[in-house]
C-alpha atoms as a PDB file:
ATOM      1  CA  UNK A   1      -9.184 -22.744   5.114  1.00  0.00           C
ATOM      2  CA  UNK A   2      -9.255 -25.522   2.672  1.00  0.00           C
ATOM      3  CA  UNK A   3      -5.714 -26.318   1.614  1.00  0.00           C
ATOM      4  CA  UNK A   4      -6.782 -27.351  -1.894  1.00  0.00           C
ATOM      5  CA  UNK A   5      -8.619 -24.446  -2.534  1.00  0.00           C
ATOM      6  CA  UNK A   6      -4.979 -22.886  -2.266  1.00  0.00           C
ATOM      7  CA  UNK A   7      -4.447 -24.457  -5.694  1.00  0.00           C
ATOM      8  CA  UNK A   8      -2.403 -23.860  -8.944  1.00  0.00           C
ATOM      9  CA  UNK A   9      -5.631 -22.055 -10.675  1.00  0.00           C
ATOM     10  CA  UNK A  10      -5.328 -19.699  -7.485  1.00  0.00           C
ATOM     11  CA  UNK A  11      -2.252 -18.445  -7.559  1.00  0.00           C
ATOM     12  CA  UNK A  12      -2.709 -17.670 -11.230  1.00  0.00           C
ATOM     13  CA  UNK A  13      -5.544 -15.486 -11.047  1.00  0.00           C
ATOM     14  CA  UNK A  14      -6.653 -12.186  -9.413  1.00  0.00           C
ATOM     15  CA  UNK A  15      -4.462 -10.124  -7.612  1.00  0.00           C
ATOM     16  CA  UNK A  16      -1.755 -13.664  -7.570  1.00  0.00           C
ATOM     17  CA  UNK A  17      -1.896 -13.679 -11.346  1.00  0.00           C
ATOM     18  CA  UNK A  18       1.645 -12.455 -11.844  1.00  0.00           C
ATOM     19  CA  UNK A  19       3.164 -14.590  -8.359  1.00  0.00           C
ATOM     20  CA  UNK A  20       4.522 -17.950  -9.731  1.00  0.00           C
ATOM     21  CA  UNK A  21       6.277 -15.363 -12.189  1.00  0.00           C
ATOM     22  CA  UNK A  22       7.442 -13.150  -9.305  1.00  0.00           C
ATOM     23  CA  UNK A  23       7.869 -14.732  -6.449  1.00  0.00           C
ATOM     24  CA  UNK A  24      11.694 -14.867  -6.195  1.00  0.00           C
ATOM     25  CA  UNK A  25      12.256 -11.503  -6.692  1.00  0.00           C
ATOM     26  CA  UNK A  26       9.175 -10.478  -4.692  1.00  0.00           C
ATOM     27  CA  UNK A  27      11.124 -12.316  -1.737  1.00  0.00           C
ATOM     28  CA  UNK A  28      14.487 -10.472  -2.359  1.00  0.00           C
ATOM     29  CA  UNK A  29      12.896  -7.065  -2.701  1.00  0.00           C
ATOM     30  CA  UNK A  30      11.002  -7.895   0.701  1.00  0.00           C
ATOM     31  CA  UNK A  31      13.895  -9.106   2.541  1.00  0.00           C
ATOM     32  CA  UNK A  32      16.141  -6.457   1.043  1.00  0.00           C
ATOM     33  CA  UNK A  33      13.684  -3.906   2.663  1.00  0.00           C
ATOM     34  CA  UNK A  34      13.048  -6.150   6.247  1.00  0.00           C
ATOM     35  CA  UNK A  35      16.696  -5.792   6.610  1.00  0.00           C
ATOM     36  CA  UNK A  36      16.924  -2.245   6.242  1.00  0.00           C
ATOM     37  CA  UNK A  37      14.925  -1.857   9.201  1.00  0.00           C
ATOM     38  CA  UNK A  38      15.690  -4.427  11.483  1.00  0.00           C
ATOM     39  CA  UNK A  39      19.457  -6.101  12.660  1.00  0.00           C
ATOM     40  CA  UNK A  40      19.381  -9.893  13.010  1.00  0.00           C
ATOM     41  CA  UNK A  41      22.682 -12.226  13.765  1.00  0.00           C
ATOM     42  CA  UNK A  42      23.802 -13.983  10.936  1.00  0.00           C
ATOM     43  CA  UNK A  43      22.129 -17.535  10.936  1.00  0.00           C
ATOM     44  CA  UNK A  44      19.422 -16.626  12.778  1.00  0.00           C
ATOM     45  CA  UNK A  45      16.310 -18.650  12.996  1.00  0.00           C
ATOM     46  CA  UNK A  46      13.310 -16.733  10.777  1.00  0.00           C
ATOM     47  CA  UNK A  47       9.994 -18.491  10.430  1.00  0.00           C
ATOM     48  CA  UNK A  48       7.532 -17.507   7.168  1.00  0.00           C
ATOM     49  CA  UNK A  49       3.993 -18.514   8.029  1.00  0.00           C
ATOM     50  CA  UNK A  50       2.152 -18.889   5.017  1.00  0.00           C
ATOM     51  CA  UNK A  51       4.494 -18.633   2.954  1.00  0.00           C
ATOM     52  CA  UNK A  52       3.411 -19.462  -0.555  1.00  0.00           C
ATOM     53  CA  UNK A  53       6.163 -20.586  -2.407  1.00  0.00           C
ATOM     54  CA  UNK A  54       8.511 -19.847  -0.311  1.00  0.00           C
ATOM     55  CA  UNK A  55      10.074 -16.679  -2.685  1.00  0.00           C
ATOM     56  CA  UNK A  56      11.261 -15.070   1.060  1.00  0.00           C
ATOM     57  CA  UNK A  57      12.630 -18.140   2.531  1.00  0.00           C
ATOM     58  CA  UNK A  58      14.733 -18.079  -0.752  1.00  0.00           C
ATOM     59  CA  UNK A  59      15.979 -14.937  -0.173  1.00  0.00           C
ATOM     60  CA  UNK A  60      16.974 -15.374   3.433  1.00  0.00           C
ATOM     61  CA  UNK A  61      18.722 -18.535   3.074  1.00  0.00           C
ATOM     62  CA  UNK A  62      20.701 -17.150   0.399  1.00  0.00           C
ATOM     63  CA  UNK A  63      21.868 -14.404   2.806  1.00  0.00           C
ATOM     64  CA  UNK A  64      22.819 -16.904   5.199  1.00  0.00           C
ATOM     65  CA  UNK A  65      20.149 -17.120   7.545  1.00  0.00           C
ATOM     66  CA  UNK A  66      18.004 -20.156   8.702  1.00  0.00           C
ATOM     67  CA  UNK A  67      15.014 -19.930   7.480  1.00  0.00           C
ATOM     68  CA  UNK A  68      12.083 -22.156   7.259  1.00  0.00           C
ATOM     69  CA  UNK A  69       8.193 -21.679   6.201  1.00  0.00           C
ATOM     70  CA  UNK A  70       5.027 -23.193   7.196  1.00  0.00           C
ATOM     71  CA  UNK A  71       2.384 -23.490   4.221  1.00  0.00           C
ATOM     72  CA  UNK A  72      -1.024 -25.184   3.836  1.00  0.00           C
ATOM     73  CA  UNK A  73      -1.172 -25.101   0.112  1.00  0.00           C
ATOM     74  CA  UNK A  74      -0.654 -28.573  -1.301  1.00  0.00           C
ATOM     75  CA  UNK A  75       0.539 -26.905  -5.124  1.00  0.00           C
ATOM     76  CA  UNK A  76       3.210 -24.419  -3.278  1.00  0.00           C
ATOM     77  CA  UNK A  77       4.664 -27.343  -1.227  1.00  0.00           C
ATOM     78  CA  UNK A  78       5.393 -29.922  -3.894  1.00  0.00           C
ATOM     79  CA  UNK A  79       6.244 -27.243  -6.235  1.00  0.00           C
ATOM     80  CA  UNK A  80       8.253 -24.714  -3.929  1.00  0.00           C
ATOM     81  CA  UNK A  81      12.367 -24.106  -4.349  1.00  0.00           C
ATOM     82  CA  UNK A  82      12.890 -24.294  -1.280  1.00  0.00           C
ATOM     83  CA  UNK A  83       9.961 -27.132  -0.339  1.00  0.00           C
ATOM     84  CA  UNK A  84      12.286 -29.336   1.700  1.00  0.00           C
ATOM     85  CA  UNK A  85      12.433 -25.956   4.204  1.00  0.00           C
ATOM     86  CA  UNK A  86       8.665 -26.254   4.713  1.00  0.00           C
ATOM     87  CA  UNK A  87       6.007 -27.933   6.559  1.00  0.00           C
ATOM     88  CA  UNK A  88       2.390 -28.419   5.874  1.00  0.00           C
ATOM     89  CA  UNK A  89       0.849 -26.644   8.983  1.00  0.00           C
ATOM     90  CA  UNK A  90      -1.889 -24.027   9.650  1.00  0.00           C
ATOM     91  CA  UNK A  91      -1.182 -20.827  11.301  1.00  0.00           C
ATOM     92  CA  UNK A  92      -3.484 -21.969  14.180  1.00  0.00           C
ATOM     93  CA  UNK A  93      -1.737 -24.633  15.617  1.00  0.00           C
ATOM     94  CA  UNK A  94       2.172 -23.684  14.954  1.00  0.00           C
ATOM     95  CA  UNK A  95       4.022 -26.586  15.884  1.00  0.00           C
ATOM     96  CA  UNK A  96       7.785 -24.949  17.101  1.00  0.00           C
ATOM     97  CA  UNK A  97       9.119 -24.333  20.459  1.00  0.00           C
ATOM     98  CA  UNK A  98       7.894 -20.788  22.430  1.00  0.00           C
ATOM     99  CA  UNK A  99      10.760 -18.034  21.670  1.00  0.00           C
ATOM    100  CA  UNK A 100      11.911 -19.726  19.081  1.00  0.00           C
ATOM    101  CA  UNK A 101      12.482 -17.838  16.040  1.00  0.00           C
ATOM    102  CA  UNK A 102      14.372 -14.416  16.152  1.00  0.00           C
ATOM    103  CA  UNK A 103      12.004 -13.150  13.404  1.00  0.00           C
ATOM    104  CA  UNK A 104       8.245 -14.153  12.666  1.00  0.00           C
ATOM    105  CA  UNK A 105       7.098 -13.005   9.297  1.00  0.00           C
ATOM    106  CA  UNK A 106       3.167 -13.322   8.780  1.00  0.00           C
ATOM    107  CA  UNK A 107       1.920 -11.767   5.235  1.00  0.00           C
ATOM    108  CA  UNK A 108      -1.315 -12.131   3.574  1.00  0.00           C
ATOM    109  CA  UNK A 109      -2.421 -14.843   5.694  1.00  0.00           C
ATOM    110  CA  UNK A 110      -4.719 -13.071   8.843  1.00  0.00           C
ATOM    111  CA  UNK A 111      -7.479 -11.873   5.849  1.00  0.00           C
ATOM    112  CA  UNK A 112      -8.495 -15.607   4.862  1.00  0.00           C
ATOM    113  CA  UNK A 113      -9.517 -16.755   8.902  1.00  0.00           C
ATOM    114  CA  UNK A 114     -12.467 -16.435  10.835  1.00  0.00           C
ATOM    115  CA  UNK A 115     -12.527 -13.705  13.845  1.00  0.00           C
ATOM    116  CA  UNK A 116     -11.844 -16.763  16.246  1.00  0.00           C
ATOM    117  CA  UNK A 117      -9.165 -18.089  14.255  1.00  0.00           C
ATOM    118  CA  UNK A 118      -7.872 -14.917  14.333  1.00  0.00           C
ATOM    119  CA  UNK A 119      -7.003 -14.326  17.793  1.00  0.00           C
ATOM    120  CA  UNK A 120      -6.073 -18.132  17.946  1.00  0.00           C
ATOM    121  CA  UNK A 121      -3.367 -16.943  15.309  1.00  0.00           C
ATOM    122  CA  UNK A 122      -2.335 -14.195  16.996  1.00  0.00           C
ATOM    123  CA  UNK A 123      -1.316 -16.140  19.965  1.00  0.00           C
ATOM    124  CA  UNK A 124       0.104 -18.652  17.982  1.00  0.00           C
ATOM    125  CA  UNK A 125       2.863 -16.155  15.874  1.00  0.00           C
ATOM    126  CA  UNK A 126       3.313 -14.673  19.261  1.00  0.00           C
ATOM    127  CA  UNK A 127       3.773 -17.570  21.051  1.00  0.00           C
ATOM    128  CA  UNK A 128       6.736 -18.816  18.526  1.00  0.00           C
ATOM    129  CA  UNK A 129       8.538 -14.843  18.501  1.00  0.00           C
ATOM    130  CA  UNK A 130      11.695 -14.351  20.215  1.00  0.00           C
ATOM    131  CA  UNK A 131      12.026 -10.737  19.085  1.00  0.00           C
ATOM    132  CA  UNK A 132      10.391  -9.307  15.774  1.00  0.00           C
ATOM    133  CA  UNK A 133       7.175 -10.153  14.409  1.00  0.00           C
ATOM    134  CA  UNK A 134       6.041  -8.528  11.022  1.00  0.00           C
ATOM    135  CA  UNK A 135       2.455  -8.476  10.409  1.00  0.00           C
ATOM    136  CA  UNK A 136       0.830  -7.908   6.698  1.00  0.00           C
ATOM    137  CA  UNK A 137      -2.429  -7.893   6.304  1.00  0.00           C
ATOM    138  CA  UNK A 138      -5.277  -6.338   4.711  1.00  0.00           C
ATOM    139  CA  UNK A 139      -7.340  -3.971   6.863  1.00  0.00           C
ATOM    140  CA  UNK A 140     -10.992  -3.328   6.556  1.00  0.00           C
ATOM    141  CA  UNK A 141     -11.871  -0.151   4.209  1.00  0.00           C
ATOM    142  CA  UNK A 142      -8.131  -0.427   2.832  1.00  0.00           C
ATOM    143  CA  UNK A 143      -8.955  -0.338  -0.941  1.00  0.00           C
ATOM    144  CA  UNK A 144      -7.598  -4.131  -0.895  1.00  0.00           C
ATOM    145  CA  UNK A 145     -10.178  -4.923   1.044  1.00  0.00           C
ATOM    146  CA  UNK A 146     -12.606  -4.374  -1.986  1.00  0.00           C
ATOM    147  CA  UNK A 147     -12.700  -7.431  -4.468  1.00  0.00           C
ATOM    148  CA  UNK A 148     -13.916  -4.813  -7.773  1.00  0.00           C
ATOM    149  CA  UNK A 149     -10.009  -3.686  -6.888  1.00  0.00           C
ATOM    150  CA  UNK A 150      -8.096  -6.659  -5.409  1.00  0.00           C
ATOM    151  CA  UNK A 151     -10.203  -9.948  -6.212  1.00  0.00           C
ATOM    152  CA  UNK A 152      -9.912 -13.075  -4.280  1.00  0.00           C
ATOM    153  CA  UNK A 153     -12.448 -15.625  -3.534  1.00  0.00           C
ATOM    154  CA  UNK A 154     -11.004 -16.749  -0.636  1.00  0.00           C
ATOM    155  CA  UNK A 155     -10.389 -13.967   1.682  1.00  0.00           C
ATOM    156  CA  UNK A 156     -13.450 -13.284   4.243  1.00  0.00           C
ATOM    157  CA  UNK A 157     -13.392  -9.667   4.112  1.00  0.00           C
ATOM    158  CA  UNK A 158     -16.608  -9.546   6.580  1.00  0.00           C
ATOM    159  CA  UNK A 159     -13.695 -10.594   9.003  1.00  0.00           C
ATOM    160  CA  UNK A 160     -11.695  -8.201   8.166  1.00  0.00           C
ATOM    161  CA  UNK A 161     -10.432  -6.190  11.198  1.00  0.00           C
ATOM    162  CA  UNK A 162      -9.267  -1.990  10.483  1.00  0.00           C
ATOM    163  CA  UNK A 163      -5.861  -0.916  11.438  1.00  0.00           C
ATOM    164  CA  UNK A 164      -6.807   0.261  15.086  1.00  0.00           C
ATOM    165  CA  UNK A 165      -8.086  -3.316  15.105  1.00  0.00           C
ATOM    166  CA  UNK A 166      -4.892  -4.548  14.349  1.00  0.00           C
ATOM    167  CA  UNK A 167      -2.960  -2.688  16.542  1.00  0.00           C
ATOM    168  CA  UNK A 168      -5.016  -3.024  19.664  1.00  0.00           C
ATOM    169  CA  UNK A 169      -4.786  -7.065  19.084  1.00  0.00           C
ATOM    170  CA  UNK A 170      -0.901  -7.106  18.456  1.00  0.00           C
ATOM    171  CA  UNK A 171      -0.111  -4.443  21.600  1.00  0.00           C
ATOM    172  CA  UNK A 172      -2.432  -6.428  23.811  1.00  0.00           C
ATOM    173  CA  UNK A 173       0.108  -9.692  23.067  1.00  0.00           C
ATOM    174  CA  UNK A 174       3.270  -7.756  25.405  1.00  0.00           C
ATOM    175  CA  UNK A 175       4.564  -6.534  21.448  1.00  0.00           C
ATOM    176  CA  UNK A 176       5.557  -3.085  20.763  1.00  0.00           C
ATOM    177  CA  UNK A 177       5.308  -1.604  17.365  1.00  0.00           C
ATOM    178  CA  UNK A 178       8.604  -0.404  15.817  1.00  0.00           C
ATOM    179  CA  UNK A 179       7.774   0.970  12.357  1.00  0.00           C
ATOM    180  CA  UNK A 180       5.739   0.431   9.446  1.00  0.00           C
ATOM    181  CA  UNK A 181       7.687  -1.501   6.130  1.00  0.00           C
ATOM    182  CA  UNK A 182       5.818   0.170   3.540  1.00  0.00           C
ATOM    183  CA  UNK A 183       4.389   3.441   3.090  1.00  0.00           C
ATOM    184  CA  UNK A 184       1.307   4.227   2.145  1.00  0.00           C
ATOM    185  CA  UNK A 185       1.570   5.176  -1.052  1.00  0.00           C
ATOM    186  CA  UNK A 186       3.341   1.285  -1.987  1.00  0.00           C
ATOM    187  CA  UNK A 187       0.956  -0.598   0.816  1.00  0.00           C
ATOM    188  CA  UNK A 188      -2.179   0.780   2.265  1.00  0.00           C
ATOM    189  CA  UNK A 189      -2.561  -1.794   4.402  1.00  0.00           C
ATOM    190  CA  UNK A 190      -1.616  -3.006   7.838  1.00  0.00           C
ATOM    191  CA  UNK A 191       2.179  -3.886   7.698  1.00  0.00           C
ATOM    192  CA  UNK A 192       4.011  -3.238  10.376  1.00  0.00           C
ATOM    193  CA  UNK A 193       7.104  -4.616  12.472  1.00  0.00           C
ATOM    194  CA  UNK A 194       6.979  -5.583  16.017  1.00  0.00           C
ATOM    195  CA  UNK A 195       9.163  -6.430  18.866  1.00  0.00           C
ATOM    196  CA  UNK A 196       8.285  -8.573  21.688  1.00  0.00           C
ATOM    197  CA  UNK A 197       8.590  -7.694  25.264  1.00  0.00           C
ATOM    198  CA  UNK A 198      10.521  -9.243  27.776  1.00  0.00           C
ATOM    199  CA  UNK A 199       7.873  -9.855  30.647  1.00  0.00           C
END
């Protein structure tokens, strides 16, 4: 991924045409409904990988938690609220200590990496996971895999893995699934909570 691709002209068209609008309430509604299914300390350490501009990191850090964001887009990090929470780095090479962060939040980011990148990922958000990981991404033959329904230029949706897919990479990383975040009916695709295994 090309970090200037990621650019303002991006997140102002297709299916990000409404996000610089959004965002902030976007985050609260998201960490409203992480919250309702997980328990986390107060002022614990929650990592957003990819995380645009930063709309979720917001909304944790205004609920008292320490939260920071990793981002590759060059527009999102001068222009984020919260940019001085956020470093420019790739979800390939996470640069934080193993076990670090109580929660790992990875949305939207899986779909625009090549299949090697994406099991370098993988170990990388694993890698950095105390205890939950959530995982968002779109699955192959999810309707938001089609770009006639969900356009975006970037994505490689030849890459795209299905749901099993999904599941067999993230329970093959000692993490066991806890419960989806969104139904069906408001997110077909792969979102799902995990919780890492003490080996």
């Amino acid at each position: 991924m090309k970090s200037n691709q990621f650019n303002e002209d991006y997140y102002n068209t297709d299916g990000y045409d409404t996000y610089l609008k959004d965002f902030k309430e976007e985050g609260k509604d998201f960490v409203k409904r992480l919250l309702s299914k997980i328990e986390l300390k107060l002022k614990a350490n929650i990592l957003d990988v990819g995380c645009g501009m930063g709309g979720v990191i917001k909304a944790f850090r205004d609920c008292d938690f320490v939260a920071v964001g990793t981002e590759i887009s060059d527009y999102c990090l001068k222009h984020s609220p919260v940019k001085k929470y956020l470093q420019k780095v790739g979800v390939t090479s996470l640069p934080f200590e193993d076990n670090y962060f109580d929660l790992v939040i990875c949305q939207d980011v899986l779909c625009y990496l090549d299949r090697k990148q994406i099991y370098q990922a993988v170990k990388e958000l694993v890698g950095v996971t105390k205890q939950y990981l959530y995982i968002e991404v779109i699955s192959k033959g999810s309707p938001n895999s089609k770009q006639s329904v969900n356009p975006d230029r970037l994505r490689k949706s030849k890459n795209l893995l299905t749901k099993q897919e999904w599941f067999k990479v993230f329970c093959s990383e000692n993490l066991r699934p806890l419960s989806k975040v969104y139904s069906i009916e408001d997110n077909p695709d792969f979102n799902y909570m995990f919780l890492k295994q003490r080996k």
